[in-house]
PDB file of N, CA and C in Angstrom:
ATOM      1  N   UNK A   1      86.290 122.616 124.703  1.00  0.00           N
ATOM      2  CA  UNK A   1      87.482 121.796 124.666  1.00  0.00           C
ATOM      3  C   UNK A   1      87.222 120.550 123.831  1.00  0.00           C
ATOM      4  N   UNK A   2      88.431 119.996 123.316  1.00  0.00           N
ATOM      5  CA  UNK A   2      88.331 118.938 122.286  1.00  0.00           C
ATOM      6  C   UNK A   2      88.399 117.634 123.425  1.00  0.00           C
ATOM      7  N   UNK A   3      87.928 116.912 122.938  1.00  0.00           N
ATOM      8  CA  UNK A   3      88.039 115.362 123.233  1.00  0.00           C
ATOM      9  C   UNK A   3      88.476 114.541 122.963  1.00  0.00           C
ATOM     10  N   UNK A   4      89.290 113.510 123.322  1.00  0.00           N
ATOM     11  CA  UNK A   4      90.250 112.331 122.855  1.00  0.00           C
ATOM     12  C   UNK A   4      89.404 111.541 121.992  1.00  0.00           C
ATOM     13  N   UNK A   5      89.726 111.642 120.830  1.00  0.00           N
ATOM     14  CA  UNK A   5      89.236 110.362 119.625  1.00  0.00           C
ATOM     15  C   UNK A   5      90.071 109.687 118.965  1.00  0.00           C
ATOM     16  N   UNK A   6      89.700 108.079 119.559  1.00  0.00           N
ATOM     17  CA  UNK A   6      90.400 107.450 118.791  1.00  0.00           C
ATOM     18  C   UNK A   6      91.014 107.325 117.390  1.00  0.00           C
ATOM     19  N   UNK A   7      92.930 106.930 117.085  1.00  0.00           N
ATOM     20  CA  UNK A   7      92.854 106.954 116.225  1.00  0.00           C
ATOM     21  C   UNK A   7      93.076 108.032 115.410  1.00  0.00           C
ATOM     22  N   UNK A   8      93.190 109.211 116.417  1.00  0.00           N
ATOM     23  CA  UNK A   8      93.421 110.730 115.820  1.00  0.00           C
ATOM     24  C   UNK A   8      94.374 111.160 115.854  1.00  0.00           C
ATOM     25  N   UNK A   9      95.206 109.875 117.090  1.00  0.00           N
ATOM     26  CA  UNK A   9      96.623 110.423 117.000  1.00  0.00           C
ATOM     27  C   UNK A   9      97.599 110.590 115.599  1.00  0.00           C
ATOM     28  N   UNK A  10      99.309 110.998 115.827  1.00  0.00           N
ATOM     29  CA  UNK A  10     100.333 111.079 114.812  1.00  0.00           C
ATOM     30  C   UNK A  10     100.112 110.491 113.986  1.00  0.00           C
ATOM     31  N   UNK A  11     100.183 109.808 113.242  1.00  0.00           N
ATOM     32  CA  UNK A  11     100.196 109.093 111.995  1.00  0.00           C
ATOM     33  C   UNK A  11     101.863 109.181 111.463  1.00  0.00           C
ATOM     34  N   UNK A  12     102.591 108.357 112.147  1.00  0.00           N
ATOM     35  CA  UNK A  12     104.026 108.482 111.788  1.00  0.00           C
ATOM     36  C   UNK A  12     104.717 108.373 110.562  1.00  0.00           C
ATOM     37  N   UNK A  13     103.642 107.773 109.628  1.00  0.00           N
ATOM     38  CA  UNK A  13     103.913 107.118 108.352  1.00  0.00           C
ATOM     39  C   UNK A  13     104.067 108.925 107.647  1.00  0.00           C
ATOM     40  N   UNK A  14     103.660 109.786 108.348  1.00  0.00           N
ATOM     41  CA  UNK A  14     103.426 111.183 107.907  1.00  0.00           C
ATOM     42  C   UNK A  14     104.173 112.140 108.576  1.00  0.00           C
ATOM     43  N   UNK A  15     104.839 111.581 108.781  1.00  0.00           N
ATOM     44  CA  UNK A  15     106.285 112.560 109.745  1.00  0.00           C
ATOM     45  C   UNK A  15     107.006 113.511 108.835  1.00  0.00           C
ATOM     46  N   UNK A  16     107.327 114.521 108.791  1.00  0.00           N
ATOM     47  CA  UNK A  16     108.315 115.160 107.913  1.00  0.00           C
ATOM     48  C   UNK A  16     109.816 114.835 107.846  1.00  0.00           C
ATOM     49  N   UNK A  17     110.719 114.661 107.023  1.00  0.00           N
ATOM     50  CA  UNK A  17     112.382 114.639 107.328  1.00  0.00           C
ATOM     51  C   UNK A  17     112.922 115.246 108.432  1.00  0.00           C
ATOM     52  N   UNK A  18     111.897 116.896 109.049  1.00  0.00           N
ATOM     53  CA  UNK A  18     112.575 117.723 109.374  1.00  0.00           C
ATOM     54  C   UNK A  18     112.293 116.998 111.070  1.00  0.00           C
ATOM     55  N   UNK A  19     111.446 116.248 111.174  1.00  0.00           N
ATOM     56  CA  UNK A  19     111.172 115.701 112.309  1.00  0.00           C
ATOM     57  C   UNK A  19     111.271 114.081 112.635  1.00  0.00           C
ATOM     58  N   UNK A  20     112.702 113.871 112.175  1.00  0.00           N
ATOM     59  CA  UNK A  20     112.966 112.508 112.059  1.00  0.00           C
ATOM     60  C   UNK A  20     114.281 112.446 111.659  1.00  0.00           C
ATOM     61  N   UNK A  21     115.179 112.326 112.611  1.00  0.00           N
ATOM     62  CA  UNK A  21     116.371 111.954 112.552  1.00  0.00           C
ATOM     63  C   UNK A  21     117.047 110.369 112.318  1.00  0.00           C
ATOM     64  N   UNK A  22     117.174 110.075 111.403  1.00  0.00           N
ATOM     65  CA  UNK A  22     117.892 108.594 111.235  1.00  0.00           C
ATOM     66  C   UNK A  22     119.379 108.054 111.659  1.00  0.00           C
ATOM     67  N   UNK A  23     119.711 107.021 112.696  1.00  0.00           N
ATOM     68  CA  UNK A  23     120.760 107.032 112.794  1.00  0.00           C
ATOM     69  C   UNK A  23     121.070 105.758 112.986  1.00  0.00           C
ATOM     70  N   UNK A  24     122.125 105.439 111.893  1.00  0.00           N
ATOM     71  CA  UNK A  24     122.317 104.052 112.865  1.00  0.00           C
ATOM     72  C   UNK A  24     124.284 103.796 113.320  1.00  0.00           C
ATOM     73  N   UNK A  25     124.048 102.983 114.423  1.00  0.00           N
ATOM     74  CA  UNK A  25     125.004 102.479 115.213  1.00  0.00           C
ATOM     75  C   UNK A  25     124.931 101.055 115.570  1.00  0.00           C
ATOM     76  N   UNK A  26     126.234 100.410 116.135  1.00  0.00           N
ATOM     77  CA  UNK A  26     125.857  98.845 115.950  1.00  0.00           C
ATOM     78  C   UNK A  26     125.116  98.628 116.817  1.00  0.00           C
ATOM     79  N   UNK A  27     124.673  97.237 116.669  1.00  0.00           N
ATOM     80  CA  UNK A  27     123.076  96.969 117.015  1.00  0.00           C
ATOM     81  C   UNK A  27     123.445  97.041 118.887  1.00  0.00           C
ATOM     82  N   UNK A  28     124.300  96.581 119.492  1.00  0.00           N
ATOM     83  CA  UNK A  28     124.208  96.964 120.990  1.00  0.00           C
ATOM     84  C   UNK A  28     123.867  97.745 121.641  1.00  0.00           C
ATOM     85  N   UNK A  29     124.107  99.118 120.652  1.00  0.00           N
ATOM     86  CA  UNK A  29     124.318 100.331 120.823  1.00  0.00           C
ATOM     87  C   UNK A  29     122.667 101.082 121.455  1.00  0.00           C
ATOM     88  N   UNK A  30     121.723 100.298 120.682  1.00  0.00           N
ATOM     89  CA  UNK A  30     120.659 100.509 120.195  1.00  0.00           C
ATOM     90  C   UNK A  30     119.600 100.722 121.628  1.00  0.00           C
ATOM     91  N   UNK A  31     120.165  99.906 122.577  1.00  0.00           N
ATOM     92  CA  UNK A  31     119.490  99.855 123.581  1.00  0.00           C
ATOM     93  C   UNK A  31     119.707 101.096 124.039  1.00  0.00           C
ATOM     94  N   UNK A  32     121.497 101.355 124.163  1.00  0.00           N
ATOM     95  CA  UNK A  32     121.924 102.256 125.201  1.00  0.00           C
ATOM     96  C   UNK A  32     121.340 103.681 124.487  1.00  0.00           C
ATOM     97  N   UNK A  33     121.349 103.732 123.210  1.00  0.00           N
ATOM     98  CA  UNK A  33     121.049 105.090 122.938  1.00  0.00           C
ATOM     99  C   UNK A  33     119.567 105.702 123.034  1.00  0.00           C
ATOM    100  N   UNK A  34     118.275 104.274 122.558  1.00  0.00           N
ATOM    101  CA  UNK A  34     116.789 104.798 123.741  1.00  0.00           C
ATOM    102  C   UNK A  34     117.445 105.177 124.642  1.00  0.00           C
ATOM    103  N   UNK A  35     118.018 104.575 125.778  1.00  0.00           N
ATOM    104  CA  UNK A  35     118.083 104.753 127.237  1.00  0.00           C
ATOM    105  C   UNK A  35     118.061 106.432 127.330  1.00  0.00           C
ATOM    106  N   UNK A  36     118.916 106.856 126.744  1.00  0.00           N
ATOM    107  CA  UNK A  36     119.764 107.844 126.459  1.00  0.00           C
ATOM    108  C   UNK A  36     118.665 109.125 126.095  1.00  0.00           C
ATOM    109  N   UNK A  37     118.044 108.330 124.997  1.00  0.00           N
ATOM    110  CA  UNK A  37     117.148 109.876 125.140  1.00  0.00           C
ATOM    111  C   UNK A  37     115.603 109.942 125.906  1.00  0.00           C
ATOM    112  N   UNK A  38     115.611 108.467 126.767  1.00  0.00           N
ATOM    113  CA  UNK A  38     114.296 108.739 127.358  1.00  0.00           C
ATOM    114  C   UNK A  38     114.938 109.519 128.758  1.00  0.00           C
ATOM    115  N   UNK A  39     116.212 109.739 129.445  1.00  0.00           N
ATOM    116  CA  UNK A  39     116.191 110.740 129.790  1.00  0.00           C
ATOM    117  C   UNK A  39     116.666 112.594 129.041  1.00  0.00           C
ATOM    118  N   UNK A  40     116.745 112.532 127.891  1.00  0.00           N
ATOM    119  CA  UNK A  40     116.651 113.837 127.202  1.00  0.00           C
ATOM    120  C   UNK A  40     115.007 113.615 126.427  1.00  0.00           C
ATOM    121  N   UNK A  41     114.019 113.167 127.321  1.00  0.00           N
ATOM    122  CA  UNK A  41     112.460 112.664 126.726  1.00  0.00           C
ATOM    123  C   UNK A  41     111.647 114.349 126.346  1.00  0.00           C
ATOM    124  N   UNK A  42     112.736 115.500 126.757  1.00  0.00           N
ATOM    125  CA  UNK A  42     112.311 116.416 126.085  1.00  0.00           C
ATOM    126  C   UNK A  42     112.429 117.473 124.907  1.00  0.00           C
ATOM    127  N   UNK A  43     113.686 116.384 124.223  1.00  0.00           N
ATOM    128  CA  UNK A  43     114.446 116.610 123.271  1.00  0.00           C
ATOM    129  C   UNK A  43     114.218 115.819 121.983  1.00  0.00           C
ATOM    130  N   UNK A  44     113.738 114.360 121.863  1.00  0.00           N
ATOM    131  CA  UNK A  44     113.121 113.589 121.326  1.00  0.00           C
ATOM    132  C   UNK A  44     113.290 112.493 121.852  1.00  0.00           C
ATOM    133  N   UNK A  45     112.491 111.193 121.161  1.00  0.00           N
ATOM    134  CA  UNK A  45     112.049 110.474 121.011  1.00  0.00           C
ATOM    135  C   UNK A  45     112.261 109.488 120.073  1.00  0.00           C
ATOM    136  N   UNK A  46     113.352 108.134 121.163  1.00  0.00           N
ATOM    137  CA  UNK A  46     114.161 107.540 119.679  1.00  0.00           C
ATOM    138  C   UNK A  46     113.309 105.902 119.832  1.00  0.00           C
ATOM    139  N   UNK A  47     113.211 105.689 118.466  1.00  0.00           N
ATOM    140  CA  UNK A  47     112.606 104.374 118.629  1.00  0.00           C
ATOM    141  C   UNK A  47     113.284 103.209 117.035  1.00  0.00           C
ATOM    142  N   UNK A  48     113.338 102.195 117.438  1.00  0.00           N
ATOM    143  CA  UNK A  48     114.057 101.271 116.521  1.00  0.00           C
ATOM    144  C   UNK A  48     113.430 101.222 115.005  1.00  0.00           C
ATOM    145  N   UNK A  49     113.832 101.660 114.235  1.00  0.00           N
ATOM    146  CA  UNK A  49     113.316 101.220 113.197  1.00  0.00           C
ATOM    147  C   UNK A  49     113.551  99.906 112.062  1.00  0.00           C
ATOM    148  N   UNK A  50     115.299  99.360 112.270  1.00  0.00           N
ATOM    149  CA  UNK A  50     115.611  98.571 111.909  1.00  0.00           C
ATOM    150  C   UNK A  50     116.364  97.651 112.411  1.00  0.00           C
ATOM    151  N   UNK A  51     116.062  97.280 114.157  1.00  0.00           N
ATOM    152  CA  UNK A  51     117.005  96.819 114.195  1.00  0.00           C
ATOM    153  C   UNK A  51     118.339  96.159 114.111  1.00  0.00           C
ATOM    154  N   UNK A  52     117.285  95.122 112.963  1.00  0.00           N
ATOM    155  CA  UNK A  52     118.544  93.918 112.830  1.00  0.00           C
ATOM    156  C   UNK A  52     119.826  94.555 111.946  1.00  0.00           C
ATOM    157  N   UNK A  53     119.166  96.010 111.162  1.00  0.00           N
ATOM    158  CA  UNK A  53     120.651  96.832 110.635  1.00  0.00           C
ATOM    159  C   UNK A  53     121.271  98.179 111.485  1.00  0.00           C
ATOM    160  N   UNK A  54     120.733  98.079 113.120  1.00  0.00           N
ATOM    161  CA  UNK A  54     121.235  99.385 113.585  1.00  0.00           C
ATOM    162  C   UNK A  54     120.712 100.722 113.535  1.00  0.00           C
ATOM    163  N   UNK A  55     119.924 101.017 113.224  1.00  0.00           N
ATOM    164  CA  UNK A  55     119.051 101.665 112.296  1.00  0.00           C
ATOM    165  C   UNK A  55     117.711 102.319 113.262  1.00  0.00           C
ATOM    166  N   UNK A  56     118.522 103.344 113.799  1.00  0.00           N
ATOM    167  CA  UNK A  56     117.645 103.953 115.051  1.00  0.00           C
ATOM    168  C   UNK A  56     116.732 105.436 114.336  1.00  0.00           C
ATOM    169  N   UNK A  57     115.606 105.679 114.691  1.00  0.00           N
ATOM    170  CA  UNK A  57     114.639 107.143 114.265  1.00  0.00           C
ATOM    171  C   UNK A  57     114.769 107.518 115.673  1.00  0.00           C
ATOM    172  N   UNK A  58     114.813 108.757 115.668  1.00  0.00           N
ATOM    173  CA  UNK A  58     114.732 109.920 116.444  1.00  0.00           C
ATOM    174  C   UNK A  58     113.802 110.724 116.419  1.00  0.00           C
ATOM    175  N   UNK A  59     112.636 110.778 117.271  1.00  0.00           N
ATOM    176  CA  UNK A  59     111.616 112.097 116.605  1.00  0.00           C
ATOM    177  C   UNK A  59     111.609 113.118 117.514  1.00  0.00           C
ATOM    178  N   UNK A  60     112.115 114.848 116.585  1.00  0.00           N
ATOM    179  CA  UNK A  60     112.532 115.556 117.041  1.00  0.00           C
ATOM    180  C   UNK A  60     111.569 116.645 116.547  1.00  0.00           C
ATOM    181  N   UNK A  61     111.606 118.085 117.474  1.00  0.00           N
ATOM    182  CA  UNK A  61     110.848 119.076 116.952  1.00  0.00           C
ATOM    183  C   UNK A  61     112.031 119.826 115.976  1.00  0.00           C
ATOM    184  N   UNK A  62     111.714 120.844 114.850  1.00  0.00           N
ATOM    185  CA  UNK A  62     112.445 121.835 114.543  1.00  0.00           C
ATOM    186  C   UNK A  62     113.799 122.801 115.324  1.00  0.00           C
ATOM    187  N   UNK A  63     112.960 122.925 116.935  1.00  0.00           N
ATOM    188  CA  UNK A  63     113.723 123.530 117.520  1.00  0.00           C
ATOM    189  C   UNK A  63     114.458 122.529 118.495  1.00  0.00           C
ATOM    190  N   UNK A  64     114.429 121.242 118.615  1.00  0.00           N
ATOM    191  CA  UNK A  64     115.393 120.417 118.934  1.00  0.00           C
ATOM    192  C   UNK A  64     116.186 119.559 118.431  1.00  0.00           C
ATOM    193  N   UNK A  65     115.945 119.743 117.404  1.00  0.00           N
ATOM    194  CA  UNK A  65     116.982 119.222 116.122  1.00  0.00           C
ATOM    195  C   UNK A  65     118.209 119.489 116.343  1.00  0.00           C
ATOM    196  N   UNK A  66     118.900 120.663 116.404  1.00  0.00           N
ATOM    197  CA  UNK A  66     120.189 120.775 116.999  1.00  0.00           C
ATOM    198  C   UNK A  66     120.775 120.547 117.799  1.00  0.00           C
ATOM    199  N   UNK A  67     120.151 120.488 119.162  1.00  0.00           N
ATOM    200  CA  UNK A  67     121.033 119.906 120.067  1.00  0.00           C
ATOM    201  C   UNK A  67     121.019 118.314 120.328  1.00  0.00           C
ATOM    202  N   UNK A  68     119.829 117.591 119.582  1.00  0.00           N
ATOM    203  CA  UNK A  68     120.111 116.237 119.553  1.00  0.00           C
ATOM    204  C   UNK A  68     120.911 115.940 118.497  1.00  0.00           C
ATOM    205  N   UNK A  69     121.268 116.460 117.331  1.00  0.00           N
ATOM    206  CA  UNK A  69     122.486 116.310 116.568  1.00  0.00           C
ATOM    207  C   UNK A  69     123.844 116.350 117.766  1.00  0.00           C
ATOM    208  N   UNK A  70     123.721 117.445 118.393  1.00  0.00           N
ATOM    209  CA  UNK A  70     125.184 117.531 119.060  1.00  0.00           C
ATOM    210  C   UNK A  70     125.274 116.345 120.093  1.00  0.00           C
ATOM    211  N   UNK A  71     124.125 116.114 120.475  1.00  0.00           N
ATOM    212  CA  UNK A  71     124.403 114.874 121.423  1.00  0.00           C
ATOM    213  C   UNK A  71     125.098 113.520 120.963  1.00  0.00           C
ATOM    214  N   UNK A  72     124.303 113.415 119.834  1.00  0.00           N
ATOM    215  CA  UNK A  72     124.477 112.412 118.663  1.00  0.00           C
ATOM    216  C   UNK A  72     125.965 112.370 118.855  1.00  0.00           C
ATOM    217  N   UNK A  73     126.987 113.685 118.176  1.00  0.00           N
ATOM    218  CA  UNK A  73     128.084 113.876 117.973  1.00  0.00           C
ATOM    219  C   UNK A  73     128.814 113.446 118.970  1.00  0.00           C
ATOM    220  N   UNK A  74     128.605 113.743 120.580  1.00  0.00           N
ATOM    221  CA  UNK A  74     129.457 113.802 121.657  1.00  0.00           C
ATOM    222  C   UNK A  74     129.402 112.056 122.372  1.00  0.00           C
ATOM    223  N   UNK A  75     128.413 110.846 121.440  1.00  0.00           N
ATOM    224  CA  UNK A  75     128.615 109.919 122.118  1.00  0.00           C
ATOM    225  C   UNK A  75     129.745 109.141 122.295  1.00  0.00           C
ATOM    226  N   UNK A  76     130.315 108.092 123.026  1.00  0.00           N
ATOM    227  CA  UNK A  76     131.606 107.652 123.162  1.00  0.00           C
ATOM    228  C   UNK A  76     131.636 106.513 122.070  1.00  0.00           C
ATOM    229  N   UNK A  77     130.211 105.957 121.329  1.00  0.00           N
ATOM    230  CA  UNK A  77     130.554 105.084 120.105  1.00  0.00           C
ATOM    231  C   UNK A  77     130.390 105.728 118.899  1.00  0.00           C
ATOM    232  N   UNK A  78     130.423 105.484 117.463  1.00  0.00           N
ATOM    233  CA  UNK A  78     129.981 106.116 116.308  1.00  0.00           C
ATOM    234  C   UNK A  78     128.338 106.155 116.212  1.00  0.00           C
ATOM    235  N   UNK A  79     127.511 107.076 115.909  1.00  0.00           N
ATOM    236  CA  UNK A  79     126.470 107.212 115.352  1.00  0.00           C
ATOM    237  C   UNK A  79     126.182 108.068 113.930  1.00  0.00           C
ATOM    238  N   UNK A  80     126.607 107.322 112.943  1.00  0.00           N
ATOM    239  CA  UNK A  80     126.178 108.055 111.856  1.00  0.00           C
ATOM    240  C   UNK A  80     124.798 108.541 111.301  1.00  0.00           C
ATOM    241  N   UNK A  81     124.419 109.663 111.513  1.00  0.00           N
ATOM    242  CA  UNK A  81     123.415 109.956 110.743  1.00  0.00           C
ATOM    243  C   UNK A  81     123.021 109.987 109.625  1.00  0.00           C
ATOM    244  N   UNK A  82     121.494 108.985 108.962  1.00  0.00           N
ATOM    245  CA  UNK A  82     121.859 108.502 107.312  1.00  0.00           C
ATOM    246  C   UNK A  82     120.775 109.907 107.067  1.00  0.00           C
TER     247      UNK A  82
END
């Protein structure tokens, strides 16, 4: 078995498109929509990238890409995906 080494983790700067959803909504929004997917925490993983422009990342697998798009779609404010 392998062993935890530091430093070995993701390297996000190396993420693919296909695993990184960009979205932004106004900045209030920003809180509620983490909230939002740390309970869908098995669907992805949204974290701020710009706040001060709204400007939320999503990190998603291949095979959950779609239904966090649809979630995206069904919220009660706008979230455009850039």
């Amino acid at each position: 078995m392998g062993r935890y080494k530091r430093g070995a983790g993701l390297n996000i700067g190396e993420v693919g498109p296909e695993y990184l959803i960009r979205v932004r909504v106004e900045i209030p929004h920003i809180y509620y929509l983490t909230r939002i997917f740390e309970g869908y925490s098995h669907l992805g993983f949204a974290v701020p990238l710009a706040a001060e422009k709204g400007l939320v990342g999503i990190y998603v697998t291949p095979e959950t890409r779609g239904e966090v798009l649809q979630i995206l779609a069904t919220l009660p404010w706008q979230a455009d995906v850039c």
